[in-house]
N, C-alpha and C. Protein backbone atom coordinates (compact mmCIF):
# COMPACT_ATOMS: atom_id res chain seq x y z
N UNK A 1 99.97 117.65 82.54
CA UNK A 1 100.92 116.57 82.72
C UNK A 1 101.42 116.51 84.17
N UNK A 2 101.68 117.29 84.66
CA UNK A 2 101.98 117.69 86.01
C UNK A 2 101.22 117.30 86.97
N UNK A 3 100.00 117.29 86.76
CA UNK A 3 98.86 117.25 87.72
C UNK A 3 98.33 115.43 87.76
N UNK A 4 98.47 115.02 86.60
CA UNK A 4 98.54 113.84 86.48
C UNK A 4 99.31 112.72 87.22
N UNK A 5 100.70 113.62 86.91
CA UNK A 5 101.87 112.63 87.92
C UNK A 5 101.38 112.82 89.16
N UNK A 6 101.16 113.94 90.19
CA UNK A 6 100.72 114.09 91.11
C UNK A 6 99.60 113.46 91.99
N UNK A 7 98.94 113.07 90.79
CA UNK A 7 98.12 111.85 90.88
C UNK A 7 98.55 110.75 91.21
N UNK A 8 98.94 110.28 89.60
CA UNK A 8 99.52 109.13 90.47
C UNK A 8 100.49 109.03 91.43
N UNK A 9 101.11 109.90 92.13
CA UNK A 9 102.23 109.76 93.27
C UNK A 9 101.54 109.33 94.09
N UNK A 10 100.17 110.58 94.50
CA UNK A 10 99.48 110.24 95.91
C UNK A 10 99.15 109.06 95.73
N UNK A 11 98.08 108.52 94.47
CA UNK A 11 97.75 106.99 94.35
C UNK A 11 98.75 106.00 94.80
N UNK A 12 99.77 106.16 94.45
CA UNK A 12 101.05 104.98 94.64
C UNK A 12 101.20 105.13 96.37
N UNK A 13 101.08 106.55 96.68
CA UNK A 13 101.57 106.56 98.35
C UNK A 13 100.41 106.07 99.25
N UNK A 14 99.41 106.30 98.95
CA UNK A 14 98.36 105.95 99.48
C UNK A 14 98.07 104.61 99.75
N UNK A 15 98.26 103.81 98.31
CA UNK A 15 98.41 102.49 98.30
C UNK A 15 99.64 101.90 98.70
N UNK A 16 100.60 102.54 99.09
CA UNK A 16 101.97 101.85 99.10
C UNK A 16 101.48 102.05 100.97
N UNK A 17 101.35 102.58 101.65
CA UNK A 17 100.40 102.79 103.39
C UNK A 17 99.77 101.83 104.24
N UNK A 18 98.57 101.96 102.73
CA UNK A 18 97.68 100.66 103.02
C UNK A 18 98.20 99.20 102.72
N UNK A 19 99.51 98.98 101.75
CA UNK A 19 99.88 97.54 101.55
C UNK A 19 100.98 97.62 102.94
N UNK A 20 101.64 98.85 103.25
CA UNK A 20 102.48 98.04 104.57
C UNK A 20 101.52 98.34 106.26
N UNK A 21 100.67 98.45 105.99
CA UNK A 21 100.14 97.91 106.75
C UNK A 21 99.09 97.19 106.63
N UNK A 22 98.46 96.19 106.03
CA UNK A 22 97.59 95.26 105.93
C UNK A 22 98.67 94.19 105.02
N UNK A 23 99.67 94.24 104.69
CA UNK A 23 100.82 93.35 104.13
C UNK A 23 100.26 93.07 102.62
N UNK A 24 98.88 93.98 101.88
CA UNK A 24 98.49 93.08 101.02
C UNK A 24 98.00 94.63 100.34
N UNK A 25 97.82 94.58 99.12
CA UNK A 25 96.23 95.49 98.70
C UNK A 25 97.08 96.73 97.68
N UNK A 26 98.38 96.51 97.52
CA UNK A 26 98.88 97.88 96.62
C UNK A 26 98.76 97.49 95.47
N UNK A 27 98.82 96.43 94.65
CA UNK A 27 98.07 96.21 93.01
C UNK A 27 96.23 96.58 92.86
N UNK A 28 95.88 96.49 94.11
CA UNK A 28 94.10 96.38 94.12
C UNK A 28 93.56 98.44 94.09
N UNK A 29 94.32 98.55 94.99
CA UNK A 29 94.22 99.96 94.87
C UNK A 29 94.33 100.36 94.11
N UNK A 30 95.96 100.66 93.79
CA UNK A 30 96.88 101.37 92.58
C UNK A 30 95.40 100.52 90.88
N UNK A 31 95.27 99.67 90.80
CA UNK A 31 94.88 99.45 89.76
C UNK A 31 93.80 99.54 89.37
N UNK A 32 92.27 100.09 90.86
CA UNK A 32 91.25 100.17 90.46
C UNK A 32 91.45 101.64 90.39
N UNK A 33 92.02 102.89 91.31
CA UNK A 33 92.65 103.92 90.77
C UNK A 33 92.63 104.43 89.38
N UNK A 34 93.92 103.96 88.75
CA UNK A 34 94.20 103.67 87.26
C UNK A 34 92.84 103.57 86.13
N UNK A 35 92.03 102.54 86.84
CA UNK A 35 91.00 102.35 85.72
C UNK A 35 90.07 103.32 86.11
N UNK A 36 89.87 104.00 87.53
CA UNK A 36 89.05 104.63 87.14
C UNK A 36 89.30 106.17 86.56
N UNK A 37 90.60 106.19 86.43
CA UNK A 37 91.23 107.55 85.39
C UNK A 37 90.87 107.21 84.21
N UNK A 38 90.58 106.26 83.80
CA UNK A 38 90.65 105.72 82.16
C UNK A 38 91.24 105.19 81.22
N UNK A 39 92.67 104.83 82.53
CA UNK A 39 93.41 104.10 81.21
C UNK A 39 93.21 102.85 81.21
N UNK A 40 93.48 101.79 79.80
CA UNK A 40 92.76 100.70 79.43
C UNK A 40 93.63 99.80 80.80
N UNK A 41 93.00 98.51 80.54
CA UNK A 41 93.79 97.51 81.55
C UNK A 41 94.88 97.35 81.10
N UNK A 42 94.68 96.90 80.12
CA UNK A 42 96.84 96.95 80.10
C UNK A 42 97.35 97.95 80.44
N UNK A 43 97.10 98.52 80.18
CA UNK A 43 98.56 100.23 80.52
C UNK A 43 98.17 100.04 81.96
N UNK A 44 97.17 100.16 82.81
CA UNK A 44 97.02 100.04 84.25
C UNK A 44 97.96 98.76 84.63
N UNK A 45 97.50 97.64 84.06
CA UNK A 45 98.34 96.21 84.75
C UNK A 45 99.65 96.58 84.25
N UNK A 46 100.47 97.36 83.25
CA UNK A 46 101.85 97.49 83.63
C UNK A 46 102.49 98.35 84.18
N UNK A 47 101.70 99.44 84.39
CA UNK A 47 102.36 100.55 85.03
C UNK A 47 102.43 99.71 86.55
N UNK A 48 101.21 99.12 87.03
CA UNK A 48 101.49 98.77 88.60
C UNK A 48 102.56 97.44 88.27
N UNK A 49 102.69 96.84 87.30
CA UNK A 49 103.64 95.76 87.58
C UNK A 49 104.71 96.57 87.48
N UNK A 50 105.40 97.45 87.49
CA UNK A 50 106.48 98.28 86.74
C UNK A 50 106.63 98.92 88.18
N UNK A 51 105.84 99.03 88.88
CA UNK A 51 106.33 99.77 90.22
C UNK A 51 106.63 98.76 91.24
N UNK A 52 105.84 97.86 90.93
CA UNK A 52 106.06 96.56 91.77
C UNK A 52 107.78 96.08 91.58
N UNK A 53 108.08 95.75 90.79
CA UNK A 53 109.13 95.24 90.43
C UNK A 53 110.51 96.19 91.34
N UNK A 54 110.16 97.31 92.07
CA UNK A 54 111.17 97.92 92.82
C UNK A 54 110.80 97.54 94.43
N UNK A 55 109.61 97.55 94.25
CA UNK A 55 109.00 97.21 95.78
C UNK A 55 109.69 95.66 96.12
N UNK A 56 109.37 94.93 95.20
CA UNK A 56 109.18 93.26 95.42
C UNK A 56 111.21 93.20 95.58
N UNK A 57 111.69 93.82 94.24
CA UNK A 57 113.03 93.47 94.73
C UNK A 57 113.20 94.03 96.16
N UNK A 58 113.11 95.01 96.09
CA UNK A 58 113.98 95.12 97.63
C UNK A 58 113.19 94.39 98.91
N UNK A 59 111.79 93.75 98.87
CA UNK A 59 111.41 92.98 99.58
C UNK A 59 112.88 91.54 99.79
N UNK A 60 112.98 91.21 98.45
CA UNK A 60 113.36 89.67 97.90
C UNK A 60 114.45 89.87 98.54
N UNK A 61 115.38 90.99 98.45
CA UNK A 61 116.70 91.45 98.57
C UNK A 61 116.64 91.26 100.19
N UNK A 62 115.94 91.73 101.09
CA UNK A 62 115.65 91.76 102.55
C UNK A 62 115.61 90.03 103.25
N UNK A 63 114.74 89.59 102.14
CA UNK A 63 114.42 88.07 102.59
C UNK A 63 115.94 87.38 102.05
N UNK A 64 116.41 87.55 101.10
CA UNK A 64 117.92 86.72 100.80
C UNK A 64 119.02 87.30 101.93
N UNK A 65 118.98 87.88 102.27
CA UNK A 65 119.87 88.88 103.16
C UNK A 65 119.69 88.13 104.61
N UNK A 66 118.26 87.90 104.90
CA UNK A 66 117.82 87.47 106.33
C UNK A 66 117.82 85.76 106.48
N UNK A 67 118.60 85.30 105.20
CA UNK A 67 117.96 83.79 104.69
C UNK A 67 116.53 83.57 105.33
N UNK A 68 115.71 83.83 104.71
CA UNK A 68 114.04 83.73 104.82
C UNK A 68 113.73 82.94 104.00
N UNK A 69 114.49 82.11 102.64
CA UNK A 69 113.67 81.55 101.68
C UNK A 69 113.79 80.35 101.94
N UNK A 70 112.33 80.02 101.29
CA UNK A 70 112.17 78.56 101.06
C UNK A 70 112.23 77.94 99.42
N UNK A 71 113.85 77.73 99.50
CA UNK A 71 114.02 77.31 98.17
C UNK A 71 112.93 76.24 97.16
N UNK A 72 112.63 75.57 97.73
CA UNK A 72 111.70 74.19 97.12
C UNK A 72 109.79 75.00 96.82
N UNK A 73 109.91 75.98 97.90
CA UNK A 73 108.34 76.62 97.58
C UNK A 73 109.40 77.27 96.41
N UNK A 74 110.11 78.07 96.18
CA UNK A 74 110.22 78.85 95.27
C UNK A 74 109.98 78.41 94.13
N UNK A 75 110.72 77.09 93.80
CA UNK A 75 110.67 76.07 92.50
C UNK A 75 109.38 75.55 92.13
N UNK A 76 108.31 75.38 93.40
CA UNK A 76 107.15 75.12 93.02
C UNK A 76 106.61 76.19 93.15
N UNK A 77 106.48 77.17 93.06
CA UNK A 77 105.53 78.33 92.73
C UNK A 77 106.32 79.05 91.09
N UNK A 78 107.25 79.14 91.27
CA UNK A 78 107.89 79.68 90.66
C UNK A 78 107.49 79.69 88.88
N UNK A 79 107.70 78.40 88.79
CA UNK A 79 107.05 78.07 87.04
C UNK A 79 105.49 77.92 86.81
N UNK A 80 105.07 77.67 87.93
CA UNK A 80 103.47 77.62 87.55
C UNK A 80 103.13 79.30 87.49
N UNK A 81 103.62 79.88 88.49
CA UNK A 81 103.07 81.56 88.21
C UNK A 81 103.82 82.09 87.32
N UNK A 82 104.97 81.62 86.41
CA UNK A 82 105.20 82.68 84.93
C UNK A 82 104.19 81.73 84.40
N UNK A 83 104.07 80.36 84.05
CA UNK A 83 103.19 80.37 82.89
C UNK A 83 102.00 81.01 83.26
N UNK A 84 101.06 80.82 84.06
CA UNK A 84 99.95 81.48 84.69
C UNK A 84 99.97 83.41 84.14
N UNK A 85 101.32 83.65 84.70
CA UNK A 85 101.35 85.28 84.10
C UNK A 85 101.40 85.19 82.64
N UNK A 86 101.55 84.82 82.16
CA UNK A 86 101.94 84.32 80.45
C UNK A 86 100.52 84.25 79.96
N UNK A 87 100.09 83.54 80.51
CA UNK A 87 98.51 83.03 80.16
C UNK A 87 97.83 84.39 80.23
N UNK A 88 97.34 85.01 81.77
CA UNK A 88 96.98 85.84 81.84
C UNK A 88 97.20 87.20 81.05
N UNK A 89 98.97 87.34 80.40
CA UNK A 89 98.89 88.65 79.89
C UNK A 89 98.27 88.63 78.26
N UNK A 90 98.61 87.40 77.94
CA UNK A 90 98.32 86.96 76.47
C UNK A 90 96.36 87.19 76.40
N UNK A 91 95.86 86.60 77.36
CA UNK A 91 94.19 86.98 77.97
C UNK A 91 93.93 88.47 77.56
N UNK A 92 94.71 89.26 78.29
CA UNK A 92 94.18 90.42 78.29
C UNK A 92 94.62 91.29 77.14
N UNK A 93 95.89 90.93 76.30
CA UNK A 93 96.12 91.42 75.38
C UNK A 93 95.30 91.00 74.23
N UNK A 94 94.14 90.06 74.57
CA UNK A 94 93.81 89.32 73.02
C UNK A 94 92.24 89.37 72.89
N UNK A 95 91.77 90.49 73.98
CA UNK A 95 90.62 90.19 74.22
C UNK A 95 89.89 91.90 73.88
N UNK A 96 88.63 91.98 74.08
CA UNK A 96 87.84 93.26 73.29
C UNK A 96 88.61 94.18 74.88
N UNK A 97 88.54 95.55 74.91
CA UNK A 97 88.99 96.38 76.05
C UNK A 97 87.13 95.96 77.12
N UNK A 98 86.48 96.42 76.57
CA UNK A 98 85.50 96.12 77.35
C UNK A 98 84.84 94.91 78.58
N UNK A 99 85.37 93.62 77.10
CA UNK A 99 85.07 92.82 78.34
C UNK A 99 86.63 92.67 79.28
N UNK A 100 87.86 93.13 78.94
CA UNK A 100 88.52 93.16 80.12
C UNK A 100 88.37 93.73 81.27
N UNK A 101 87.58 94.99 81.03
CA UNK A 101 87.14 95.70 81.88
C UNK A 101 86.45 94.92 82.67
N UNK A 102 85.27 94.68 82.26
CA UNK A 102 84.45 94.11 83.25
C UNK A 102 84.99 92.65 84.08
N UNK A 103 85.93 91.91 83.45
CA UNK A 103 86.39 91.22 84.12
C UNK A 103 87.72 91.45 85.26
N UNK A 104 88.78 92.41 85.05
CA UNK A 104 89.39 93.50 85.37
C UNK A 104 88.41 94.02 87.17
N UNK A 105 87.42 94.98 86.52
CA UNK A 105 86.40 95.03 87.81
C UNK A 105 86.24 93.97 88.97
N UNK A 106 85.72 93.39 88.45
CA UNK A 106 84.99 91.69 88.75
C UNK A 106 85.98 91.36 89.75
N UNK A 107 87.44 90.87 89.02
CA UNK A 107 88.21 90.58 90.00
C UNK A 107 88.81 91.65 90.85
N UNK A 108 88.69 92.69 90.71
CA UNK A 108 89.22 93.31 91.78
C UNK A 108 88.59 93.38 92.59
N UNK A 109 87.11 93.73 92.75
CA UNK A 109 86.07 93.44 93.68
C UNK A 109 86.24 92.17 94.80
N UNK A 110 86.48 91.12 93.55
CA UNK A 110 86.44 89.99 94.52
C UNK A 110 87.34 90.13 95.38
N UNK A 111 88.99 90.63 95.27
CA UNK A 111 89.84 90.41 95.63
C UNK A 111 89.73 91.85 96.78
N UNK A 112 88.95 93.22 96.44
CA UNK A 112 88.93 94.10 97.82
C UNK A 112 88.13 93.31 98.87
N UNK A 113 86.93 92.69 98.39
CA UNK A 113 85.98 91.75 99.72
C UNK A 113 86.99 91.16 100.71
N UNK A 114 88.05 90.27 99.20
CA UNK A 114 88.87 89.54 100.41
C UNK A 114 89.72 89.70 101.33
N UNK A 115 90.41 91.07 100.98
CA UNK A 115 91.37 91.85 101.85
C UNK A 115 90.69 92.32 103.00
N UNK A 116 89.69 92.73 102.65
CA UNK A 116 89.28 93.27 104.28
C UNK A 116 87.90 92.09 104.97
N UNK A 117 87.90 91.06 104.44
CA UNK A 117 87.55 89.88 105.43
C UNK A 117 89.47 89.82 106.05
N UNK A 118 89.96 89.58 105.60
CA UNK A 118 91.12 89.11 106.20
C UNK A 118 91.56 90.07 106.98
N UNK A 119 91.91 91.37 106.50
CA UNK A 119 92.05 92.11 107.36
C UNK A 119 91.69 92.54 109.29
N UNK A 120 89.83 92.08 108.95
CA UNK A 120 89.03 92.45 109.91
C UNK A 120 89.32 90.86 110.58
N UNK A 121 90.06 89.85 110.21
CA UNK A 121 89.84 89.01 111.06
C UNK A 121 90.95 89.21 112.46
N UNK A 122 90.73 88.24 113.31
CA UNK A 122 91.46 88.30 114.57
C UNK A 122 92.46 87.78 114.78
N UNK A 123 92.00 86.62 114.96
CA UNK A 123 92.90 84.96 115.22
C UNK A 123 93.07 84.70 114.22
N UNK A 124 94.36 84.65 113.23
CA UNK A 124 94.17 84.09 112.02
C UNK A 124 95.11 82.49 112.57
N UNK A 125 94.19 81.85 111.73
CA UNK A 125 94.29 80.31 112.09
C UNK A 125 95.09 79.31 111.10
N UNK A 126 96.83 78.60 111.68
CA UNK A 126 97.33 78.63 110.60
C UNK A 126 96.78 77.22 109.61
N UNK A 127 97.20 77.54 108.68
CA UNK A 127 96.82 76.43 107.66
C UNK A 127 97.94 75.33 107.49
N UNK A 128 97.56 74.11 107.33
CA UNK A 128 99.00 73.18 107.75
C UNK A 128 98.41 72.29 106.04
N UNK A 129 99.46 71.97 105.67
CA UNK A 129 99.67 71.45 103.95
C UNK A 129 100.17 70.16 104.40
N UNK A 130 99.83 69.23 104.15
CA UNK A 130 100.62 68.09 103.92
C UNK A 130 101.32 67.62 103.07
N UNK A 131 102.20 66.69 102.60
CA UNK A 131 102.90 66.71 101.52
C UNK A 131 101.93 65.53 100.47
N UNK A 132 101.11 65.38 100.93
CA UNK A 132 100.16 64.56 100.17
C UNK A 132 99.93 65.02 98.59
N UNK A 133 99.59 64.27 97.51
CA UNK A 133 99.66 64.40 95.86
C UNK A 133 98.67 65.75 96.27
N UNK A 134 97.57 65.79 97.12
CA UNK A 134 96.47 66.44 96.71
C UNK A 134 96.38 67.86 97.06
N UNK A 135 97.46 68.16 97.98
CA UNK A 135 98.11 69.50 98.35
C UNK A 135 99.31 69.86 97.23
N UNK A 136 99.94 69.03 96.92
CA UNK A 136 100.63 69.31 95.28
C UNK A 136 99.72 70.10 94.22
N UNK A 137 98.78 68.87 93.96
CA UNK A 137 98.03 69.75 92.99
C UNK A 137 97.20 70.84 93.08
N UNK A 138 96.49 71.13 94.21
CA UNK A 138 95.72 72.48 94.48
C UNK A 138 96.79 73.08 94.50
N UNK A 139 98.44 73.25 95.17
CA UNK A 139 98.85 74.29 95.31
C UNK A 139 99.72 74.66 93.97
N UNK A 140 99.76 73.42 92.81
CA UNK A 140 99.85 74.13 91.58
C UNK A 140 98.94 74.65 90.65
N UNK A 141 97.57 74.53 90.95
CA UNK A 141 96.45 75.02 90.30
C UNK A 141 96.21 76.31 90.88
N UNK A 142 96.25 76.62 91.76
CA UNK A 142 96.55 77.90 92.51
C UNK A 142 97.01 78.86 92.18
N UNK A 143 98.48 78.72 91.71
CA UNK A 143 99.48 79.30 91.19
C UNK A 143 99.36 79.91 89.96
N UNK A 144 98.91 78.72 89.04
CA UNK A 144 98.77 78.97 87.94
C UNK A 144 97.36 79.90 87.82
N UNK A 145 96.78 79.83 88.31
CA UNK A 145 95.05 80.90 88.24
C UNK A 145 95.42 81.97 88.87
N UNK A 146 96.30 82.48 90.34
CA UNK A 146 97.14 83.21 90.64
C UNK A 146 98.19 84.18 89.50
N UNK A 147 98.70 83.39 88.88
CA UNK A 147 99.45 83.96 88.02
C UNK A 147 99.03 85.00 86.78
N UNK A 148 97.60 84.21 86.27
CA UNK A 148 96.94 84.61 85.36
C UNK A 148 96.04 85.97 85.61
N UNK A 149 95.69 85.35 87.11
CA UNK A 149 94.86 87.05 86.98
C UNK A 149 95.58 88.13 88.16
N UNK A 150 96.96 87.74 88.52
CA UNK A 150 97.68 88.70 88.68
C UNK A 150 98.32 89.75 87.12
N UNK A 151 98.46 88.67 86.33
CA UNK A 151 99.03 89.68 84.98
C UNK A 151 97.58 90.76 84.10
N UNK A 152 96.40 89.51 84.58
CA UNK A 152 95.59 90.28 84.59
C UNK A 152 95.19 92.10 85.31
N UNK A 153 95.03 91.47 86.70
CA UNK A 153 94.80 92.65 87.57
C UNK A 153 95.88 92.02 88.96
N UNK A 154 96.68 93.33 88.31
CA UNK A 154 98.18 92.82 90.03
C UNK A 154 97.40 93.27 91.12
N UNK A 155 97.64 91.91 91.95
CA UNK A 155 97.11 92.45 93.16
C UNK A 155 98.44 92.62 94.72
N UNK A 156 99.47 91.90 94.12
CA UNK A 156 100.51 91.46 95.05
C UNK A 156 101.36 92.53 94.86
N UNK A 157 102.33 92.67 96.23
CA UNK A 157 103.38 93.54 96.65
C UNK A 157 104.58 93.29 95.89
């Protein structure tokens, strides 16, 4: 039992390193980690949401403190990513362990490729949104597929 926690500490510190410095990657770690100890995806996707939830507040707490928010993104992200998490946890709770796994995998893969394309890039080049219907709707379809396979496999700080 001992040796276990110890485990996961270094896992959490290791990954908690690599997310403040690349700003991204402590659900991707911490959770391919996890699975490859053996525990099923759920118990992995809540233990890292369960650690998250101390990280992210005192992030949130920093940004309300510094007035950093953008109230109106909040409202639009906000309900599309619980239902999205809703969706996603109900997914993984309702499905065989196996094929979560492999889908579990799948996306984490996709999502380590993408961290370190981004990572390794240089110039990052900003992206400008217009308020046009059609930036509405990608950026609530987003959210909501965001949401789902974060409850799936957390990948966010």
């Amino acid at each position: 039992m001992a040796a276990e926690f110890v485990l996961l500490l270094a896992i959490g510190f290791v990954a908690q390193l690599v997310d403040g410095t690349l700003g991204m990657a402590y659900g991707v770690l911490t959770n391919a980690a996890l699975l490859t100890m053996g525990l099923p995806p759920a118990q992995a996707s809540a233990l890292v949401h369960t650690a998250e939830v101390f990280t992210t507040g005192a992030s949130a707490a920093s940004h309300l403190y510094h007035r950093n928010v953008d109230w109106r993104m909040v409202a639009r992200l906000g309900v599309t990513g619980v239902l999205g998490a809703i969706l996603g946890a109900w997914l993984l709770s309702n499905i065989e362990i196996g094929a979560a796994r492999r889908i579990v995998y799948g996306y984490l893969l996709l999502m380590g490729l993408y961290i370190l394309w981004q990572s390794a890039r240089i110039a990052l080049t900003p992206r400008s949104c217009s308020s046009s219907w059609r930036c509405r709707q990608s950026l609530v379809m987003s959210t909501v597929a965001s949401g789902s396979m974060n409850s799936v496999a957390p990948l966010s700080d």
